[in-house]
PDB file of N, CA and C in Angstrom:
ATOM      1  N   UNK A   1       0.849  -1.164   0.000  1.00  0.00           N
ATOM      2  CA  UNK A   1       0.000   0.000   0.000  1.00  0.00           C
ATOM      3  C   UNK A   1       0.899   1.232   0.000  1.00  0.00           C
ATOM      4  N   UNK A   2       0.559   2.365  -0.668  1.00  0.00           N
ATOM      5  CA  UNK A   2       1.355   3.469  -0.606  1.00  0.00           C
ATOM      6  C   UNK A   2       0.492   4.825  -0.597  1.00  0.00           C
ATOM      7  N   UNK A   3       0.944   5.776   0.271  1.00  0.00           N
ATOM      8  CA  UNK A   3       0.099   6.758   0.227  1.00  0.00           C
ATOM      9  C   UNK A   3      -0.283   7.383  -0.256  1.00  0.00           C
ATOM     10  N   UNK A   4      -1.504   7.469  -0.367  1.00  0.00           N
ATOM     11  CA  UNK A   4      -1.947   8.601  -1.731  1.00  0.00           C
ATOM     12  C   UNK A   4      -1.697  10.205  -1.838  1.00  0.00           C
ATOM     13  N   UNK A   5      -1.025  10.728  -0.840  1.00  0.00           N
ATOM     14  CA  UNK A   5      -0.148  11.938  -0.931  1.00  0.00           C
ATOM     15  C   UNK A   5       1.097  12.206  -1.435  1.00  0.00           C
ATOM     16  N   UNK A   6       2.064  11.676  -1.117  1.00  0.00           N
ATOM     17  CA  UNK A   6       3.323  11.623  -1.426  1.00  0.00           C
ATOM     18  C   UNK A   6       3.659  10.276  -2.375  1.00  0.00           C
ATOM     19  N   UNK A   7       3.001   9.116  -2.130  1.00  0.00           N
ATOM     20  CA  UNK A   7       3.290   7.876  -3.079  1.00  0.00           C
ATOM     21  C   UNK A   7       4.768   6.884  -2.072  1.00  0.00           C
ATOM     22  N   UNK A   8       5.028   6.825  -0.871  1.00  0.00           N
ATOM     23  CA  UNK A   8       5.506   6.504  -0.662  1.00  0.00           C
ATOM     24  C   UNK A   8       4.900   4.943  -0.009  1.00  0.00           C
ATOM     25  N   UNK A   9       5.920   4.113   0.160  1.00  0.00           N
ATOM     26  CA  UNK A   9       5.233   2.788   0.201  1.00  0.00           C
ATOM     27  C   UNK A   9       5.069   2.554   2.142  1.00  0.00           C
ATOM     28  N   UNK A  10       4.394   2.359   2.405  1.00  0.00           N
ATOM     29  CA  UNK A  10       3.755   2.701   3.919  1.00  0.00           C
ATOM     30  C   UNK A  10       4.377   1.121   4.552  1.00  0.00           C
ATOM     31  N   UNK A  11       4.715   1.213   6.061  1.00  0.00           N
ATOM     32  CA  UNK A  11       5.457  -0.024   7.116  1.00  0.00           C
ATOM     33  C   UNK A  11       3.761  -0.141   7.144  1.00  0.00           C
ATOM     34  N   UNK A  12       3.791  -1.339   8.273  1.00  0.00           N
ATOM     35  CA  UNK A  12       2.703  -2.022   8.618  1.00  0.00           C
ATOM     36  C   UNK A  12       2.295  -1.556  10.126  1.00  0.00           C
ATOM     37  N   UNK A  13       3.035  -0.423  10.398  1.00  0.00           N
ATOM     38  CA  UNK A  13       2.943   0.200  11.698  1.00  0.00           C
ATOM     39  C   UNK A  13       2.489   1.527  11.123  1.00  0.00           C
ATOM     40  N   UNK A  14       2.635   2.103  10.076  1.00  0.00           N
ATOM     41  CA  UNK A  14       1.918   3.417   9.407  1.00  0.00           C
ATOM     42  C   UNK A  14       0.304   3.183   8.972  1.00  0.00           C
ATOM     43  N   UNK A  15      -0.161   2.120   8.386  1.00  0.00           N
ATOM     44  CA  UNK A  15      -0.981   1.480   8.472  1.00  0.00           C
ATOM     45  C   UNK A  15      -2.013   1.069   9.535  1.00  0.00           C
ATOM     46  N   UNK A  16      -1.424   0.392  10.726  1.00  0.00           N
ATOM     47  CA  UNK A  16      -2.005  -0.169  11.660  1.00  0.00           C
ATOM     48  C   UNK A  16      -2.208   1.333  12.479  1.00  0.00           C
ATOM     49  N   UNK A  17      -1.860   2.432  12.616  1.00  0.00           N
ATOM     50  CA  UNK A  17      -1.757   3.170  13.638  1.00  0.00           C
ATOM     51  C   UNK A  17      -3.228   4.378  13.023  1.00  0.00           C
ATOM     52  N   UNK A  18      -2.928   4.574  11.788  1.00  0.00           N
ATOM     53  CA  UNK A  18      -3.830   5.301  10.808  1.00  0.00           C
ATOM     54  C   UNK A  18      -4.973   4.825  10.891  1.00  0.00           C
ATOM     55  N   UNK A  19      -5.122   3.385  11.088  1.00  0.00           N
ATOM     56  CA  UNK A  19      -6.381   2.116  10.527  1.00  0.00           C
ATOM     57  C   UNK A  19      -6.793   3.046  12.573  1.00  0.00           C
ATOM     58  N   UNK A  20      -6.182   2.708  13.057  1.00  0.00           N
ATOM     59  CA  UNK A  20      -6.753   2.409  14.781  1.00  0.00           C
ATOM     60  C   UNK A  20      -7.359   4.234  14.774  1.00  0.00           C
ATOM     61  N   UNK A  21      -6.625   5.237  14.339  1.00  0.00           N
ATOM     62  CA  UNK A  21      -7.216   6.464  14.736  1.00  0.00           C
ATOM     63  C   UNK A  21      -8.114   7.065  14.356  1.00  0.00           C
ATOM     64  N   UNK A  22      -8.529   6.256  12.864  1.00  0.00           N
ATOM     65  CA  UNK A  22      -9.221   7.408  11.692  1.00  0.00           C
ATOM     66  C   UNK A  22      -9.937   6.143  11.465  1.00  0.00           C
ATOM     67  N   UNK A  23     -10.098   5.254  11.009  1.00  0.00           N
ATOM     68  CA  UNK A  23     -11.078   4.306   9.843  1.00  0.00           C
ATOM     69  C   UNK A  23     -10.466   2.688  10.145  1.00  0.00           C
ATOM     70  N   UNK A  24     -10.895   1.846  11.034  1.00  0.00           N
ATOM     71  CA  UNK A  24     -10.651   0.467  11.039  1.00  0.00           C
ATOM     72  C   UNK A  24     -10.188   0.167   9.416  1.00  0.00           C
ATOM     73  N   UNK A  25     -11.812   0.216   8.372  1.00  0.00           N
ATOM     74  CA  UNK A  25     -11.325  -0.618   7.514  1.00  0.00           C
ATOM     75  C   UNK A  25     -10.254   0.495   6.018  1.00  0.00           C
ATOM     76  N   UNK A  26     -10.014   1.405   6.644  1.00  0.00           N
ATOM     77  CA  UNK A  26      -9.597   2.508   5.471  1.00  0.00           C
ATOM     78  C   UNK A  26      -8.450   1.518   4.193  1.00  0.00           C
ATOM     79  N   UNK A  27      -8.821   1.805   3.097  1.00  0.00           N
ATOM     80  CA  UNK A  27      -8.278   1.286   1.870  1.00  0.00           C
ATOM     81  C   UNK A  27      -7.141   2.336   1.443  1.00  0.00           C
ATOM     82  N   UNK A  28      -7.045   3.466   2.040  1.00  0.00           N
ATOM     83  CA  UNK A  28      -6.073   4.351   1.728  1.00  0.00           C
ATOM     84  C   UNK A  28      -5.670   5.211   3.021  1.00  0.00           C
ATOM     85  N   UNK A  29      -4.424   5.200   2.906  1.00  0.00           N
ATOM     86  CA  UNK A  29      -3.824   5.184   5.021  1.00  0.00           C
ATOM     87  C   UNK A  29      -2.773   6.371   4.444  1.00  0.00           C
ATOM     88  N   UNK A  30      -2.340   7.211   4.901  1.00  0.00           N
ATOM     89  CA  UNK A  30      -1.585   8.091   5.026  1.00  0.00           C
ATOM     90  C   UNK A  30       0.269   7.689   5.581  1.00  0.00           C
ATOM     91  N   UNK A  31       1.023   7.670   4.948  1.00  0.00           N
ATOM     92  CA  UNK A  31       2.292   7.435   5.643  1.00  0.00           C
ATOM     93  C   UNK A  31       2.469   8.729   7.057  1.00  0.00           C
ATOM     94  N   UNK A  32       3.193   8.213   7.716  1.00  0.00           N
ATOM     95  CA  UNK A  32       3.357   8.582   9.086  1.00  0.00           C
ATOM     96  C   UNK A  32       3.813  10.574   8.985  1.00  0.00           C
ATOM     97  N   UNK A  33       4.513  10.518   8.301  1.00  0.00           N
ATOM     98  CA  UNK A  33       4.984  11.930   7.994  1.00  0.00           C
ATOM     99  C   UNK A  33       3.445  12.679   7.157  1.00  0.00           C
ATOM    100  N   UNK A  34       2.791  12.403   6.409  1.00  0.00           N
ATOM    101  CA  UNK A  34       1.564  12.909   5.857  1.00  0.00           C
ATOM    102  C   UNK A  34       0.615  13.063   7.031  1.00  0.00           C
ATOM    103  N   UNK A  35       0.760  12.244   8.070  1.00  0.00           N
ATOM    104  CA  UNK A  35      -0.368  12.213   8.838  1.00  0.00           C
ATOM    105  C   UNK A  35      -0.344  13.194   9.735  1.00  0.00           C
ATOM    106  N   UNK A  36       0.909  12.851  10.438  1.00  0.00           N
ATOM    107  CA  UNK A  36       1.458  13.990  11.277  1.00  0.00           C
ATOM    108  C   UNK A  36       1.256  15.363  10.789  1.00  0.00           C
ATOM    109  N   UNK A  37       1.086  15.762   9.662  1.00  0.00           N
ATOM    110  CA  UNK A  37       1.043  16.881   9.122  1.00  0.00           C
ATOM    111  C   UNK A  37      -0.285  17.025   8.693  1.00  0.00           C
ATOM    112  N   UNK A  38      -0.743  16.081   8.264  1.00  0.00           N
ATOM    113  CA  UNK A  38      -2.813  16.681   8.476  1.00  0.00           C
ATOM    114  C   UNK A  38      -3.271  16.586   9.827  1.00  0.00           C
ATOM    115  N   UNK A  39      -2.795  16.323  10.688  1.00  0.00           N
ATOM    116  CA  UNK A  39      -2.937  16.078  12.474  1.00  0.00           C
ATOM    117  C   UNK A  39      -2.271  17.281  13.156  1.00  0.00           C
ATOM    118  N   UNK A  40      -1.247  18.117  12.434  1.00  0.00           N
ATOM    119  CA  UNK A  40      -0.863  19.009  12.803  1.00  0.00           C
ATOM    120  C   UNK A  40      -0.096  18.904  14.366  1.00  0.00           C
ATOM    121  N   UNK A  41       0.694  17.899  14.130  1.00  0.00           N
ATOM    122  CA  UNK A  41       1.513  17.171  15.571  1.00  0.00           C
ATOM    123  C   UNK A  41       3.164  16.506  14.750  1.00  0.00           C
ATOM    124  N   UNK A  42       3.743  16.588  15.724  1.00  0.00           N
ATOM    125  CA  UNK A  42       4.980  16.018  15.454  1.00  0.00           C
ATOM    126  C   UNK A  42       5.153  14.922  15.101  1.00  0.00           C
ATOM    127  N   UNK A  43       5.875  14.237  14.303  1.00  0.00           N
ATOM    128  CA  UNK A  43       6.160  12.945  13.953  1.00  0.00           C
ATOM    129  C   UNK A  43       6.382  11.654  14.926  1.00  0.00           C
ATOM    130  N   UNK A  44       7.033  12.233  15.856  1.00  0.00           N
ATOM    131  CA  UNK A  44       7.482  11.879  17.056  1.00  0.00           C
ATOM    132  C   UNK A  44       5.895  11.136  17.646  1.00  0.00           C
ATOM    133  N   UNK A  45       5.128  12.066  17.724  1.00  0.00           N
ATOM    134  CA  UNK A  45       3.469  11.927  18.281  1.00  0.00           C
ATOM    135  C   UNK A  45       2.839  10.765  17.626  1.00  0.00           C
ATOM    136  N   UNK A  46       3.049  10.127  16.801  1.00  0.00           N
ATOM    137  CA  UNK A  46       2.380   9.163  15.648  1.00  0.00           C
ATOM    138  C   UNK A  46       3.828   8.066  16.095  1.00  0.00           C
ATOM    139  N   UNK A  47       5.067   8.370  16.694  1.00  0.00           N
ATOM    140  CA  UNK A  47       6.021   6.905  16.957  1.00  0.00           C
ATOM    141  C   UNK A  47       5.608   6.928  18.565  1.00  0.00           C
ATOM    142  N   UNK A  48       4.729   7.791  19.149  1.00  0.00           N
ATOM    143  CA  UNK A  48       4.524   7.533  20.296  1.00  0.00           C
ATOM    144  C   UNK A  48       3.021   6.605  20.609  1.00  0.00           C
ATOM    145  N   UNK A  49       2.174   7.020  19.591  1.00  0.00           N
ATOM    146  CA  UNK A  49       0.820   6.163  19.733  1.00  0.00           C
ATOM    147  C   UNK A  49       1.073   4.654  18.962  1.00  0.00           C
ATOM    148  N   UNK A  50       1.842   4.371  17.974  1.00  0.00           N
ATOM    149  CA  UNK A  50       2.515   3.196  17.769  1.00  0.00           C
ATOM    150  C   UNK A  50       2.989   2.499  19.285  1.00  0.00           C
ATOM    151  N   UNK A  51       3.875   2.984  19.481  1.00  0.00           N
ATOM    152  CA  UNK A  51       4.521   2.159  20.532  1.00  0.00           C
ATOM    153  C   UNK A  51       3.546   1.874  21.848  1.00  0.00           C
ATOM    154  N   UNK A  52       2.415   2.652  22.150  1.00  0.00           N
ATOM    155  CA  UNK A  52       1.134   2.953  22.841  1.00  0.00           C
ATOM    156  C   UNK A  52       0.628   2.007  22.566  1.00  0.00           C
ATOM    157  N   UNK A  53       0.276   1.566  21.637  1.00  0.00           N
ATOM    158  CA  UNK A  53      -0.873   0.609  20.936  1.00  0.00           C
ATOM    159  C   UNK A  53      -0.378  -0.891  21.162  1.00  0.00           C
ATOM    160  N   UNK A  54       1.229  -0.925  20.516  1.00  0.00           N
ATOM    161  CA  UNK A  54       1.629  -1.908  20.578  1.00  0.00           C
ATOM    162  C   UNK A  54       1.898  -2.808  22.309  1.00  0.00           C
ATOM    163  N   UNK A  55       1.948  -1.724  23.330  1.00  0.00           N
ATOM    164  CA  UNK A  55       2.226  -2.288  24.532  1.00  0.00           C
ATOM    165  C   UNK A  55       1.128  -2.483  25.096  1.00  0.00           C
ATOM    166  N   UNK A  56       0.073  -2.208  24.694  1.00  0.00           N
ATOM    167  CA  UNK A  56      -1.502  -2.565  25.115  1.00  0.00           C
ATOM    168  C   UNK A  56      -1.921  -4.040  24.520  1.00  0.00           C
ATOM    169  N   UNK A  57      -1.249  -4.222  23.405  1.00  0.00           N
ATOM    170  CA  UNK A  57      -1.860  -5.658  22.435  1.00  0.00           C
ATOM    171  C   UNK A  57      -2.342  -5.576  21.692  1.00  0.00           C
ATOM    172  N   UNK A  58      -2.626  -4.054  20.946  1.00  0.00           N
ATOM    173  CA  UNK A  58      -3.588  -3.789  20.158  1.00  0.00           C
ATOM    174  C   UNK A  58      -3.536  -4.720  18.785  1.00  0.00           C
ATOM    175  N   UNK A  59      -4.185  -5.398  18.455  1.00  0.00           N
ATOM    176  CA  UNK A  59      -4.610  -6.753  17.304  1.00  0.00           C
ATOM    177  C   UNK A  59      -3.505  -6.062  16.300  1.00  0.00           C
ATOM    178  N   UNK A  60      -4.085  -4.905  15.937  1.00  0.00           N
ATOM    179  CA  UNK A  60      -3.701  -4.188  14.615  1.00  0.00           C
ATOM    180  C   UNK A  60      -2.186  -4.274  14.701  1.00  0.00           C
ATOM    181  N   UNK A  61      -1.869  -4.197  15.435  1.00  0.00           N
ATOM    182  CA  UNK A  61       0.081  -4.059  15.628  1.00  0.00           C
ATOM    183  C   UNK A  61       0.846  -5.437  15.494  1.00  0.00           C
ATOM    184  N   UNK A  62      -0.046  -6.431  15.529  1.00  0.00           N
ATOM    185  CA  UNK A  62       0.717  -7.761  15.078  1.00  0.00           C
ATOM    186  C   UNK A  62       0.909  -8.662  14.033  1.00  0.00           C
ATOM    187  N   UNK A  63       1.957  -9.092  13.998  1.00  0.00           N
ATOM    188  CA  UNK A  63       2.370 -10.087  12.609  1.00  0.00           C
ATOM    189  C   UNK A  63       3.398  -9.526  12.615  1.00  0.00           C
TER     190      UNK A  63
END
């Protein structure tokens, strides 16, 4: 999958984090740097709700 802003090809943690904040089933996910910037928050803020998600168990964060 790659984002439909920039065209860059998206991790499975840019994905899973986008899918959990905005749209479970979304077909088009924003890479982490696009998001951060329509969210109007630091990049940093989007490797912090990743790592958030992931220490909770959140489904979406595994494989």
């Amino acid at each position: 999958m790659t984002c439909p802003v920039c065209g860059r090809e998206l991790s499975r943690d840019e994905i899973a984090v986008y899918r959990r904040l905005v749209f479970r089933e979304a077909d088009d996910c924003l890479c982490k740097t696009c998001f951060a910037a329509r969210l109007r928050v630091p990049e940093e803020e989007i490797d912090r709700k990743i790592a958030h998600f992931k220490s909770i168990g959140c489904t979406l964060f595994t494989k």
